[in-house]
C-alpha atoms as a PDB file:
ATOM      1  CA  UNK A   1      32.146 -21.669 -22.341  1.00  0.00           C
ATOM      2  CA  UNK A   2      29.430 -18.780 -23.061  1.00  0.00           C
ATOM      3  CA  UNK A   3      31.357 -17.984 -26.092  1.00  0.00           C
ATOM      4  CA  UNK A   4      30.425 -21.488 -27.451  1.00  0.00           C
ATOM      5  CA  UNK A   5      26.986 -21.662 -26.207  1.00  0.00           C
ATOM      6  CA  UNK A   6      26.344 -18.011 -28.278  1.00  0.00           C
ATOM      7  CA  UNK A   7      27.966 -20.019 -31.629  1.00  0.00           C
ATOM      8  CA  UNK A   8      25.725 -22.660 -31.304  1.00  0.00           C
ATOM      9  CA  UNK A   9      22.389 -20.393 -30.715  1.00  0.00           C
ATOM     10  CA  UNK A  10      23.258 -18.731 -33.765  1.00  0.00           C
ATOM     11  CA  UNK A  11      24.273 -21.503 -35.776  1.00  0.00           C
ATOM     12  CA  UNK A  12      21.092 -23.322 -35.445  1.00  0.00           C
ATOM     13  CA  UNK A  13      19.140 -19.909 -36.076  1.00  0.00           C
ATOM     14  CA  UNK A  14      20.931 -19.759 -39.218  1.00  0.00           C
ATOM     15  CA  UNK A  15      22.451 -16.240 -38.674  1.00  0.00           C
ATOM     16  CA  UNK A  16      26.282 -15.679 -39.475  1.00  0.00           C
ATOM     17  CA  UNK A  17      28.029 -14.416 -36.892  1.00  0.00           C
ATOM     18  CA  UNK A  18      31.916 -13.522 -35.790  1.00  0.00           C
ATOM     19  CA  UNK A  19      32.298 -14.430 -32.123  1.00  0.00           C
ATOM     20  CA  UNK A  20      35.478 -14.141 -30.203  1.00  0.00           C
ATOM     21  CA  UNK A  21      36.431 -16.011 -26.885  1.00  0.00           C
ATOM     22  CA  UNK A  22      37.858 -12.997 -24.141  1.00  0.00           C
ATOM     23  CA  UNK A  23      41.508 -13.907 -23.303  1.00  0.00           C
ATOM     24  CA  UNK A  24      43.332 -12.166 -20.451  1.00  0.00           C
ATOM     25  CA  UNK A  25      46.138 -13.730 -18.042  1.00  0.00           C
ATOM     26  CA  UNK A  26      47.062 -10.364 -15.690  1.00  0.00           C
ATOM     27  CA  UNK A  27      46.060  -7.077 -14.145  1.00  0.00           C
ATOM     28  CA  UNK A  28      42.128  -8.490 -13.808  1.00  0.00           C
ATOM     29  CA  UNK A  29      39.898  -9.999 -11.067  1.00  0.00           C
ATOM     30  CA  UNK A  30      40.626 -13.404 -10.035  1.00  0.00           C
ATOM     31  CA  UNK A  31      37.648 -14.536 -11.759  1.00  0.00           C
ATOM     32  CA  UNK A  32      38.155 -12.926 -15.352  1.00  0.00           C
ATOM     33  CA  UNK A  33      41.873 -14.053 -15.905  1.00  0.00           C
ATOM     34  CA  UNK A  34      42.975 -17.316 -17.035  1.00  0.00           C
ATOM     35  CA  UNK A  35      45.912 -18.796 -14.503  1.00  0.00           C
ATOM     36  CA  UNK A  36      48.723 -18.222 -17.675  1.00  0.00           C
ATOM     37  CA  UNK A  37      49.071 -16.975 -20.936  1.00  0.00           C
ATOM     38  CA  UNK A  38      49.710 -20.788 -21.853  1.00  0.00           C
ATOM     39  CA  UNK A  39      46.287 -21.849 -20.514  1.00  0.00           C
ATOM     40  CA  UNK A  40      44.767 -18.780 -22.277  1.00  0.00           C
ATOM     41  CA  UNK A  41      45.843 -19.820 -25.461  1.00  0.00           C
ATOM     42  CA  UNK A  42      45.087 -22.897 -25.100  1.00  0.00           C
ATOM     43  CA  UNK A  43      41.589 -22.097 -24.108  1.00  0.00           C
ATOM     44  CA  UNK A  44      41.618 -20.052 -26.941  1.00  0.00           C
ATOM     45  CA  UNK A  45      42.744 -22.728 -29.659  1.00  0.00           C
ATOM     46  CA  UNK A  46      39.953 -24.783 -28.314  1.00  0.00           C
ATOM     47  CA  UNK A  47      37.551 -22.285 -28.584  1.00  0.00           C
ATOM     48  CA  UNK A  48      38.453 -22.004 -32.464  1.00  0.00           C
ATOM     49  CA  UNK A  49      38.480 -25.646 -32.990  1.00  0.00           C
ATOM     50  CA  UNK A  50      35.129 -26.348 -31.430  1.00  0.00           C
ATOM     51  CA  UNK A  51      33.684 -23.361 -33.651  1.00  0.00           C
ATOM     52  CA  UNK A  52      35.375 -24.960 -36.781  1.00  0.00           C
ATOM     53  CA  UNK A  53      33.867 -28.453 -36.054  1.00  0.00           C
ATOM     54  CA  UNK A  54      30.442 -26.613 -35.234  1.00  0.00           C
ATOM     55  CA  UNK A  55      30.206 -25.742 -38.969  1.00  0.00           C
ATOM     56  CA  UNK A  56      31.108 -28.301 -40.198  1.00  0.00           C
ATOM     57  CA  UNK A  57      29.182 -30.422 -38.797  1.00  0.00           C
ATOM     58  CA  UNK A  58      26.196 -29.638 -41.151  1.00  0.00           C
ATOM     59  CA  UNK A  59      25.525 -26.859 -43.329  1.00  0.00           C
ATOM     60  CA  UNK A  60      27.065 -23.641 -44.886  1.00  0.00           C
ATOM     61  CA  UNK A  61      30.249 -21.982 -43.085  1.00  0.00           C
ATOM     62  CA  UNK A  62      28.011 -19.614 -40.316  1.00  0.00           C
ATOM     63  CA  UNK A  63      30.163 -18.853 -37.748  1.00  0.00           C
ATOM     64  CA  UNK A  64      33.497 -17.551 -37.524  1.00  0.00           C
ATOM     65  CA  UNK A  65      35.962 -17.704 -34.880  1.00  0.00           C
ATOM     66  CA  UNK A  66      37.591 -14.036 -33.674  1.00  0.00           C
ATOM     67  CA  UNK A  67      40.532 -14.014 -31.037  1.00  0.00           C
ATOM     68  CA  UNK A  68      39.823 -11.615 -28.636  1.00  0.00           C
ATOM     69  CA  UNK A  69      42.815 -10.203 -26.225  1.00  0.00           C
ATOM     70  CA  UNK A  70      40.261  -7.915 -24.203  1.00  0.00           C
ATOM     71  CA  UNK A  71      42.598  -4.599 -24.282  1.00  0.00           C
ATOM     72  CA  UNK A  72      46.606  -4.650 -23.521  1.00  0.00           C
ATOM     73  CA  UNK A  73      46.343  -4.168 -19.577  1.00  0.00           C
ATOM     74  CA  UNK A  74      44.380  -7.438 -19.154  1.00  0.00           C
ATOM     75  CA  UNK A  75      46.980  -9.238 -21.439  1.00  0.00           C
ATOM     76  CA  UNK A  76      50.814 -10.142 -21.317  1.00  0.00           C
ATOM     77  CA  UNK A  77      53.102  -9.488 -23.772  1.00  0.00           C
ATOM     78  CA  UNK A  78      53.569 -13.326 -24.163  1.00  0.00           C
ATOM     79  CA  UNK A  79      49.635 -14.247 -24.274  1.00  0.00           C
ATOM     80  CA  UNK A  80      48.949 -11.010 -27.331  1.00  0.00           C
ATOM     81  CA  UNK A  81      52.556 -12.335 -29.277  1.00  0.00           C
ATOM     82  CA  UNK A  82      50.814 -16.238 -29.129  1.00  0.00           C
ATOM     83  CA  UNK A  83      47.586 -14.793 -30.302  1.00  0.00           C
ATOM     84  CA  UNK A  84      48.963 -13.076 -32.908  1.00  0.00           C
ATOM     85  CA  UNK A  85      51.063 -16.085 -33.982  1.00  0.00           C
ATOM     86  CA  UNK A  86      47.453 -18.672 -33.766  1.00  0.00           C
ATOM     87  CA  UNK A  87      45.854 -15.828 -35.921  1.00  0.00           C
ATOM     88  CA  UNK A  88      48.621 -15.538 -38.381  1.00  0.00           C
ATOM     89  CA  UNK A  89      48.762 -19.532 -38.405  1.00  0.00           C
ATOM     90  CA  UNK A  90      45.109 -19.182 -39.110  1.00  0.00           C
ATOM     91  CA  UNK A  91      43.271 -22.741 -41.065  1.00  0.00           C
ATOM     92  CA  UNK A  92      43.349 -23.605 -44.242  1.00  0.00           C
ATOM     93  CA  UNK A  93      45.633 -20.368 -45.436  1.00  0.00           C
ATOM     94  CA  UNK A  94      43.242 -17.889 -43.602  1.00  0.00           C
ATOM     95  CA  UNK A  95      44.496 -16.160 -41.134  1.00  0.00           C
ATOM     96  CA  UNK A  96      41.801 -15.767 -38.027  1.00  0.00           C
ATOM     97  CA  UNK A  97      40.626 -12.004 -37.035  1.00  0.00           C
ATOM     98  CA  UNK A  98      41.493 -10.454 -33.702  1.00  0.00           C
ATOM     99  CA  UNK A  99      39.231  -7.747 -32.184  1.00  0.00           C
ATOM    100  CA  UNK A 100      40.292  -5.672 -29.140  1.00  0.00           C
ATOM    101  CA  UNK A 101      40.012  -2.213 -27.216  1.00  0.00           C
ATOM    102  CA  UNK A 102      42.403   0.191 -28.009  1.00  0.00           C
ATOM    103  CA  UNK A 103      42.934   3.540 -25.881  1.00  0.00           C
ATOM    104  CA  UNK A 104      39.253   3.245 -24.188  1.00  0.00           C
ATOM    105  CA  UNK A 105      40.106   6.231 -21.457  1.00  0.00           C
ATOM    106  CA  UNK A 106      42.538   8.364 -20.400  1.00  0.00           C
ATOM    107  CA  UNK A 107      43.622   6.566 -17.271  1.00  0.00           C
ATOM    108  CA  UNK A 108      43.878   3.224 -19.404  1.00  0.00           C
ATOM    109  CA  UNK A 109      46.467   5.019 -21.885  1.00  0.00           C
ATOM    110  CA  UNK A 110      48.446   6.338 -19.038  1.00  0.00           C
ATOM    111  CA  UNK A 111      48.436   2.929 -17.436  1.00  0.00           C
ATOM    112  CA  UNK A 112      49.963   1.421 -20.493  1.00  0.00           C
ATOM    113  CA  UNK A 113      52.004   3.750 -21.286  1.00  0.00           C
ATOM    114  CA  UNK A 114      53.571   3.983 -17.840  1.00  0.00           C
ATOM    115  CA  UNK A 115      53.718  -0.070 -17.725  1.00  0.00           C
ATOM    116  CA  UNK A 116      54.130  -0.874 -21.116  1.00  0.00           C
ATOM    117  CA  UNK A 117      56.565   2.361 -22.553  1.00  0.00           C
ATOM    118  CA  UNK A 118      54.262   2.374 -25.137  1.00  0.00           C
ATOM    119  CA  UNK A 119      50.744   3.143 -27.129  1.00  0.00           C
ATOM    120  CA  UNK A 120      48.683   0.386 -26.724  1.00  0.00           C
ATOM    121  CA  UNK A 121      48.942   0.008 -30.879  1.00  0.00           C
ATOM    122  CA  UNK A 122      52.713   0.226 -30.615  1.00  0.00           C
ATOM    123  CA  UNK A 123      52.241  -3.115 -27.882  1.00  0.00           C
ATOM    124  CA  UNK A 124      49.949  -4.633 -30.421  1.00  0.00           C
ATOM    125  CA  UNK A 125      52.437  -4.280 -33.377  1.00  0.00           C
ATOM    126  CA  UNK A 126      55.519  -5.169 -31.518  1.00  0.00           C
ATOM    127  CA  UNK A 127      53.542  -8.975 -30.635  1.00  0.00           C
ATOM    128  CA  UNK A 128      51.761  -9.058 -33.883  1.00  0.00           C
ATOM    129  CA  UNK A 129      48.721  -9.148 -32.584  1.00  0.00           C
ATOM    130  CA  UNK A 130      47.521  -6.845 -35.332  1.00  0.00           C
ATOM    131  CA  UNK A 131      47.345  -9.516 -38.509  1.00  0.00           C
ATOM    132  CA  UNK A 132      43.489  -8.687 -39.827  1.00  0.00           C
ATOM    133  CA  UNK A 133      42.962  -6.661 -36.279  1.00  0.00           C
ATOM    134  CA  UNK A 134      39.656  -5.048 -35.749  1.00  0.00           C
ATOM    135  CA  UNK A 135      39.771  -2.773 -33.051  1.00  0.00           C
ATOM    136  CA  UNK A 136      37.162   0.089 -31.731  1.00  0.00           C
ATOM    137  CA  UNK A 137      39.308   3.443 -29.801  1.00  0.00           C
ATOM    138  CA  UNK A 138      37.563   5.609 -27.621  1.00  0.00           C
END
């Protein structure tokens, strides 16, 4: 997992870093989604654990897991509302961040609107997937 390989680079430079592992399960190339929004999460809990046990292996607390659902299109409603619940579920009390795309062009709003019957922030807050969100529009 690339994701992993980036949190270990930085880890042993000593640089702090929030790194999030991509999750989609539809509307993507064979080769970008994950086979279900079960195996996506559960490549995604994985992710977080191996980043946890990274740190604390040896030193200060460096690197920080972020779930990352890569915009609504690429992402069922079940695979953002399971996200949402691992990063309200969080560890230790703390919930986990999620970053994501929001609205990056027009056709991609029209797309979800016309699929979805919504803004992609109105799909976000309906699975909320939006507990400590960080999100970038266009």
């Amino acid at each position: 997992m690339v994701s992993l390989v980036l949190a270990k680079v930085m880890k042993e430079a000593g640089l702090r870093a929030f790194i999030g592992k991509l999750s989609m399960d539809t509307s993507s190339r064979k080769s970008y989604v994950e086979p279900s929004a079960q195996a996506s999460l559960e490549s995604a809990i994985s992710f977080v654990e191996k980043c946890y046990a990274l740190d604390e292996a040896r030193g200060p607390r460096l690197i920080e897991p972020i779930l990352t659902p890569r915009f609504v299109p690429t992402c069922s409603d079940s695979l953002l509302h399971g996200l949402g619940e691992l990063a309200a579920q969080g560890r230790e009390s703390v919930p986990l961040r999620i970053q994501s795309h929001l609205a990056e062009s027009e056709d991609q709003v029209a797309w979800v609107k016309s699929t979805r019957h919504a803004d992609d922030i109105d799909v976000f807050d309906k699975v909320r997937s939006l507990i400590r969100a960080k999100s970038h529009p266009c």
